[in-house]
N, C-alpha and C. Protein backbone atom coordinates (compact mmCIF):
# COMPACT_ATOMS: atom_id res chain seq x y z
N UNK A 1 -10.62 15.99 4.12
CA UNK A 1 -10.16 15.30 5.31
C UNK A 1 -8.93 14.47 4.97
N UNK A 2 -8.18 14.47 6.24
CA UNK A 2 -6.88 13.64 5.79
C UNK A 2 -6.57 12.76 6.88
N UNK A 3 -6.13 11.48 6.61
CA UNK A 3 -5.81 10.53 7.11
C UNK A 3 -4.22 10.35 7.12
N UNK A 4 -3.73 10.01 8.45
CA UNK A 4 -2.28 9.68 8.50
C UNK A 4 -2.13 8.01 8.75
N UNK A 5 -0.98 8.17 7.60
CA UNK A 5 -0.39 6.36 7.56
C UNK A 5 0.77 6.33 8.69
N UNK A 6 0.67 5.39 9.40
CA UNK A 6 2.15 5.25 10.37
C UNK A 6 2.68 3.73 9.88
N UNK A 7 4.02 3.63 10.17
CA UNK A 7 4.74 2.87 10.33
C UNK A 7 4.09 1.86 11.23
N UNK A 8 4.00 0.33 11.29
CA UNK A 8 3.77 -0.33 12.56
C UNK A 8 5.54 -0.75 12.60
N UNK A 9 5.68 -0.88 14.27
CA UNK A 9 7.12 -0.95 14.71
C UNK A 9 8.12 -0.06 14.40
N UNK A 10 7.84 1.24 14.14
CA UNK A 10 8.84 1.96 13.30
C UNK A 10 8.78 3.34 14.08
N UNK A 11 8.87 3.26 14.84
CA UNK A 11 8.22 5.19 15.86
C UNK A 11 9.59 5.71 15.27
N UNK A 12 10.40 5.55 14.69
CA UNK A 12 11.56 6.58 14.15
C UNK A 12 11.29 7.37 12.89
N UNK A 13 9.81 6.32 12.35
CA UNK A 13 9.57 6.91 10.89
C UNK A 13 8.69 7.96 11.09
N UNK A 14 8.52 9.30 10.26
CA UNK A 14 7.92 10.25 10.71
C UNK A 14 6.34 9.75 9.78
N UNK A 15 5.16 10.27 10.35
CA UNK A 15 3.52 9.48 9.48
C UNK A 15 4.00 10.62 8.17
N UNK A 16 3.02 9.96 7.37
CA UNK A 16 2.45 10.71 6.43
C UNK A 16 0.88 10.59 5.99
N UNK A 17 0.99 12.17 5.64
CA UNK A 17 -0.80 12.30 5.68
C UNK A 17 -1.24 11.72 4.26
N UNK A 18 -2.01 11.39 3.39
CA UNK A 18 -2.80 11.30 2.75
C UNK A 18 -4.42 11.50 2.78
N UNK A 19 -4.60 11.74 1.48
CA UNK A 19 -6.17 12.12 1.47
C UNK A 19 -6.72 10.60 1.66
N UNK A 20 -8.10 11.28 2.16
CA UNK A 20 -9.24 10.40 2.75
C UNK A 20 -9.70 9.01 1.97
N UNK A 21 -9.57 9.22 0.21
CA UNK A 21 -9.85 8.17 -0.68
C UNK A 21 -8.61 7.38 -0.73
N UNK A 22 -7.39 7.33 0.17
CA UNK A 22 -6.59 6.48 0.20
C UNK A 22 -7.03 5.29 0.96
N UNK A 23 -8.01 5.52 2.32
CA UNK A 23 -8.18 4.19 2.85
C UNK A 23 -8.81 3.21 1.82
N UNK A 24 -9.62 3.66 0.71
CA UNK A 24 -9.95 2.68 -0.17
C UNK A 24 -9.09 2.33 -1.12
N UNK A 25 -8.09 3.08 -1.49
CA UNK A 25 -7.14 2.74 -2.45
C UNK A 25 -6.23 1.59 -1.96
N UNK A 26 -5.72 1.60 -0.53
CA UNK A 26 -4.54 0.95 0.06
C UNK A 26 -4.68 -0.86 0.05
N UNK A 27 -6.04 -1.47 -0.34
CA UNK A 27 -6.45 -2.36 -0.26
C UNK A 27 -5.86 -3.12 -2.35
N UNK A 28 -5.86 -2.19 -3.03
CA UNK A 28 -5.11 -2.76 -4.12
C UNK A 28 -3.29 -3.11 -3.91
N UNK A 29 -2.92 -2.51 -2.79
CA UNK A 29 -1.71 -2.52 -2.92
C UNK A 29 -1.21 -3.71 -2.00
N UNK A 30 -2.41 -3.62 -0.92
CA UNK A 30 -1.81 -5.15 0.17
C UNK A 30 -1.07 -6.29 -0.64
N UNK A 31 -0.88 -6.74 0.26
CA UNK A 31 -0.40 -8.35 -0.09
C UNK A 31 -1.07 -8.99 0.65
N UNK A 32 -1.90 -10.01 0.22
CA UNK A 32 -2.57 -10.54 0.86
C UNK A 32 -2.84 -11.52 1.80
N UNK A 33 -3.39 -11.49 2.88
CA UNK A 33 -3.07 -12.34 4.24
C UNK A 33 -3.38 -13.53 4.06
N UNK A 34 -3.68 -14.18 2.98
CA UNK A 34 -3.03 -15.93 3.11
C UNK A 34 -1.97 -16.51 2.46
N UNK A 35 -1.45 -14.88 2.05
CA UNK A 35 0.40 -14.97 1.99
C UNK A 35 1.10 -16.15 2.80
N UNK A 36 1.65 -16.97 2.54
CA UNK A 36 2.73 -17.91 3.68
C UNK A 36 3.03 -17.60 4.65
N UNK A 37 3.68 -16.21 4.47
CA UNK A 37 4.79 -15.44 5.06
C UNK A 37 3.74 -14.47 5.82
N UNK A 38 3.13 -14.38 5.75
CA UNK A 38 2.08 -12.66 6.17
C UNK A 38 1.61 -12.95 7.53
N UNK A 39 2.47 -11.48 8.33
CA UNK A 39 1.99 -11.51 9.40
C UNK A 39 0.65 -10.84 10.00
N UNK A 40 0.62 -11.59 10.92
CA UNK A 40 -1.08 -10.86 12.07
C UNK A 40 -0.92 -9.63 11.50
N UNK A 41 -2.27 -9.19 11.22
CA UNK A 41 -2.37 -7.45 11.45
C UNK A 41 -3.86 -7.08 12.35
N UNK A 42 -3.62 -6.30 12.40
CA UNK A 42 -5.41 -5.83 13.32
C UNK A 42 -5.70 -4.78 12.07
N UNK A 43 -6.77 -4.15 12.79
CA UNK A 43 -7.74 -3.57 12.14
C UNK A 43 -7.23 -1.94 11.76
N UNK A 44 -7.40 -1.73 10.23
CA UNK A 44 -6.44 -1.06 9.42
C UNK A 44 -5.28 -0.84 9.50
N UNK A 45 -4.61 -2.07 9.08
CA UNK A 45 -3.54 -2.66 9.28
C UNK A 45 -3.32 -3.00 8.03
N UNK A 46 -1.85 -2.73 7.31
CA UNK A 46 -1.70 -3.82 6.10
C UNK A 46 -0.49 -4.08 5.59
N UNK A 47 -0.21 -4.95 4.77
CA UNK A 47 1.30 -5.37 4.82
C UNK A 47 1.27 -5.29 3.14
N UNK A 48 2.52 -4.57 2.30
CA UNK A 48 3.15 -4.63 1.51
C UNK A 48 4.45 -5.17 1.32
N UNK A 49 4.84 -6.33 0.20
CA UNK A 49 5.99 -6.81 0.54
C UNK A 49 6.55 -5.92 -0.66
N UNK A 50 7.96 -5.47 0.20
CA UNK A 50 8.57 -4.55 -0.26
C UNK A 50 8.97 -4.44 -1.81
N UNK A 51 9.39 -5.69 -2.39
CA UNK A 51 9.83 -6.25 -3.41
C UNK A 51 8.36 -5.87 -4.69
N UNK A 52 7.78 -5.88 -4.08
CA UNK A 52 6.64 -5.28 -4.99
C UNK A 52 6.48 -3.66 -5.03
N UNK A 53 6.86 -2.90 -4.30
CA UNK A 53 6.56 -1.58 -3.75
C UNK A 53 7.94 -0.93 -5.02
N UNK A 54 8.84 -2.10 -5.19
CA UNK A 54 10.11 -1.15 -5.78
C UNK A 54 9.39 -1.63 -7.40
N UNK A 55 8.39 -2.81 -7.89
CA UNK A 55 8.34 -2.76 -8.95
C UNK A 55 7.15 -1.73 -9.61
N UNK A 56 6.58 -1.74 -8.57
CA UNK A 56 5.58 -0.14 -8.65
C UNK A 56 5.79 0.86 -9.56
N UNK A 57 6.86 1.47 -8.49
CA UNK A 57 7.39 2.80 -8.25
C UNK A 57 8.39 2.58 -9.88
N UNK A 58 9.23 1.39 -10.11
CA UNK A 58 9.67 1.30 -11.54
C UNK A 58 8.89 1.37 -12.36
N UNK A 59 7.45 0.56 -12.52
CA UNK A 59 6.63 0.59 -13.63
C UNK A 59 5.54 1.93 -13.61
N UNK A 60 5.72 2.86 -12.59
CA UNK A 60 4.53 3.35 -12.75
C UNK A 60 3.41 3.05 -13.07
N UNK A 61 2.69 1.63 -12.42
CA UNK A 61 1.24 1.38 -13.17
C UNK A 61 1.19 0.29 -11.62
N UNK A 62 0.61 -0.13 -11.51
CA UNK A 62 -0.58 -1.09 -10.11
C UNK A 62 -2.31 -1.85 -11.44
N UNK A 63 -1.92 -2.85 -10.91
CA UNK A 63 -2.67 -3.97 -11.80
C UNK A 63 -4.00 -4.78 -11.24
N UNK A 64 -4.85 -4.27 -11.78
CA UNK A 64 -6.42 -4.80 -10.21
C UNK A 64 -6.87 -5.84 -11.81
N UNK A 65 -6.94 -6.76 -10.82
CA UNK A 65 -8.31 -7.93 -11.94
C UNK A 65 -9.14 -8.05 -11.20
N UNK A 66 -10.46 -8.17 -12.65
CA UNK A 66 -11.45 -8.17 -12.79
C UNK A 66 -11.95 -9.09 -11.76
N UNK A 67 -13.10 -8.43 -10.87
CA UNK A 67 -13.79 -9.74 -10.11
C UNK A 67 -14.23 -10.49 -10.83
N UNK A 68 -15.18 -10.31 -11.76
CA UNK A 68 -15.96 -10.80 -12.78
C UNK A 68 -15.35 -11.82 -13.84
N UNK A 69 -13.98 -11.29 -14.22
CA UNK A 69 -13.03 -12.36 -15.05
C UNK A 69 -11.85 -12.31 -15.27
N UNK A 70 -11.13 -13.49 -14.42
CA UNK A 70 -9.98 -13.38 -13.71
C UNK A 70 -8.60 -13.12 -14.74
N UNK A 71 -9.43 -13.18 -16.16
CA UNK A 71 -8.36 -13.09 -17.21
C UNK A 71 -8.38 -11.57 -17.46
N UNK A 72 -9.38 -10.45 -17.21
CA UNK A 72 -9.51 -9.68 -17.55
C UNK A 72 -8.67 -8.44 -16.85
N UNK A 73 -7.51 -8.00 -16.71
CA UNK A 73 -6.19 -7.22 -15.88
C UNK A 73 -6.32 -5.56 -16.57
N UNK A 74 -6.50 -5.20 -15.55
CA UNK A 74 -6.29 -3.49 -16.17
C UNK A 74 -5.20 -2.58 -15.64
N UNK A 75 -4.41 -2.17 -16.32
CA UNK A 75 -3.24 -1.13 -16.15
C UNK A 75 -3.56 0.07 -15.23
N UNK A 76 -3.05 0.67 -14.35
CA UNK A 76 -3.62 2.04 -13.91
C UNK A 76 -2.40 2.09 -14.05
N UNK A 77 -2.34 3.53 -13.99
CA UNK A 77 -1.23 4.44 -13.64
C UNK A 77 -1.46 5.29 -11.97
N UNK A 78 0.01 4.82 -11.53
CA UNK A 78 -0.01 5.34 -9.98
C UNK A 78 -0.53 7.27 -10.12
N UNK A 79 -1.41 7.38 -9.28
CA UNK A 79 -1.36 8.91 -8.88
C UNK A 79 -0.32 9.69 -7.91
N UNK A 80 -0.28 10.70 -8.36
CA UNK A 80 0.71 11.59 -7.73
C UNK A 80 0.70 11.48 -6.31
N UNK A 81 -0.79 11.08 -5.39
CA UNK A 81 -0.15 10.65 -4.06
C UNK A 81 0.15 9.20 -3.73
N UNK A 82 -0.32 8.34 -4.55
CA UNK A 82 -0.45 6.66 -4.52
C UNK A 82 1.64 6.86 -4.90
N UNK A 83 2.17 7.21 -5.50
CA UNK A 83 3.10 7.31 -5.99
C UNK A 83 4.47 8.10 -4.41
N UNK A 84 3.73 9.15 -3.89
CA UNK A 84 4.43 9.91 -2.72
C UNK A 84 4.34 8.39 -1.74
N UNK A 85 3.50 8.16 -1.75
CA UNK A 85 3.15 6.68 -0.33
C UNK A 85 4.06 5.75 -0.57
N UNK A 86 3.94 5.29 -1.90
CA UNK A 86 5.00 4.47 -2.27
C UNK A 86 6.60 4.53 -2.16
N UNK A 87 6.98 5.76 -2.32
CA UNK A 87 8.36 6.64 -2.57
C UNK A 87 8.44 6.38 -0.44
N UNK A 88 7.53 7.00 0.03
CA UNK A 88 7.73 6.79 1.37
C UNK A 88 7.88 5.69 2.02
N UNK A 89 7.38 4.58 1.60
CA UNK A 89 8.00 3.57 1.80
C UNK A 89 8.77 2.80 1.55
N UNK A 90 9.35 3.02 0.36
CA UNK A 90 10.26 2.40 0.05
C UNK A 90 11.67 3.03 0.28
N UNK A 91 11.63 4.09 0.97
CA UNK A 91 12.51 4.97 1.47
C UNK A 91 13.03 4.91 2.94
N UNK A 92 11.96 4.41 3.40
CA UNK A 92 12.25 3.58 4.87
C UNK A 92 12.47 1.95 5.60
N UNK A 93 12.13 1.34 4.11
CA UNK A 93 12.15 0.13 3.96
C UNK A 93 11.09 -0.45 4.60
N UNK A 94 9.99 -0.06 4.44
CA UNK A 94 8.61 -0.35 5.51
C UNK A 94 7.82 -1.78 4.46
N UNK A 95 6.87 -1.82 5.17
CA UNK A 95 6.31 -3.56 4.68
C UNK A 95 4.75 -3.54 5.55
N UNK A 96 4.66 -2.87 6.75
CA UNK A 96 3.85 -2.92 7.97
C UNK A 96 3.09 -1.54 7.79
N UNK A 97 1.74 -1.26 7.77
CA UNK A 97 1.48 0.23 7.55
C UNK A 97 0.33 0.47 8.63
N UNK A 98 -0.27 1.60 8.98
CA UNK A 98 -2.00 1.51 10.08
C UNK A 98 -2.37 2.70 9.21
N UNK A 99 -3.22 2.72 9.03
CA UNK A 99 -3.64 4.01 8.80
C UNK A 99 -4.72 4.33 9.89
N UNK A 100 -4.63 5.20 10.37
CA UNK A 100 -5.21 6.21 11.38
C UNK A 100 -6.58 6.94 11.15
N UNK A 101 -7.44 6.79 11.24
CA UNK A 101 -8.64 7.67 10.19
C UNK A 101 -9.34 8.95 10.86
């Protein structure tokens, strides 16, 4: 099954599909809403600030800590579609995303 990401405010940008285990993936990449700056979103809704999206896509790797211990940081390496999503947005200059399920 595949899920399409849209643009919010952007109807010029064309969606892109991703697989189904992206709605759980997309939650490492947010920025998170008691950001300063972070606007309203509704429900599967999420905001990436762009400036992070380009250090991504440079480092090839996305960084999740440990619930358990906040010192404890693990490296991933982006996957070949976590990596297309990224490239897509940063190609349109997007920040605002829905995913559609």
């Amino acid at each position: 099954m595949l899920i399409r990401v849209r643009a919010i405010g952007r109807d010029d940008v064309p969606s892109l599909e991703m697989p189904e285990r992206f709605r759980r993936e997309v939650v490492y990449f947010m920025t998170p809403t008691d950001t300063p700056d972070a606007p309203k979103l509704g429900a599967n809704e999420y905001w990436i600030k762009p400036e992070q999206i380009a250090c991504w896509l440079d480092e090839g790797v996305f960084r999740v800590v440990s619930p358990l211990d906040a010192e404890a940081v693990a490296e991933i390496e982006l996957s070949e579609d976590q990596e297309k999503w990224l490239e897509w947005m940063h190609k349109h200059g997007l920040s605002m995303i829905r995913l559609e399920l």
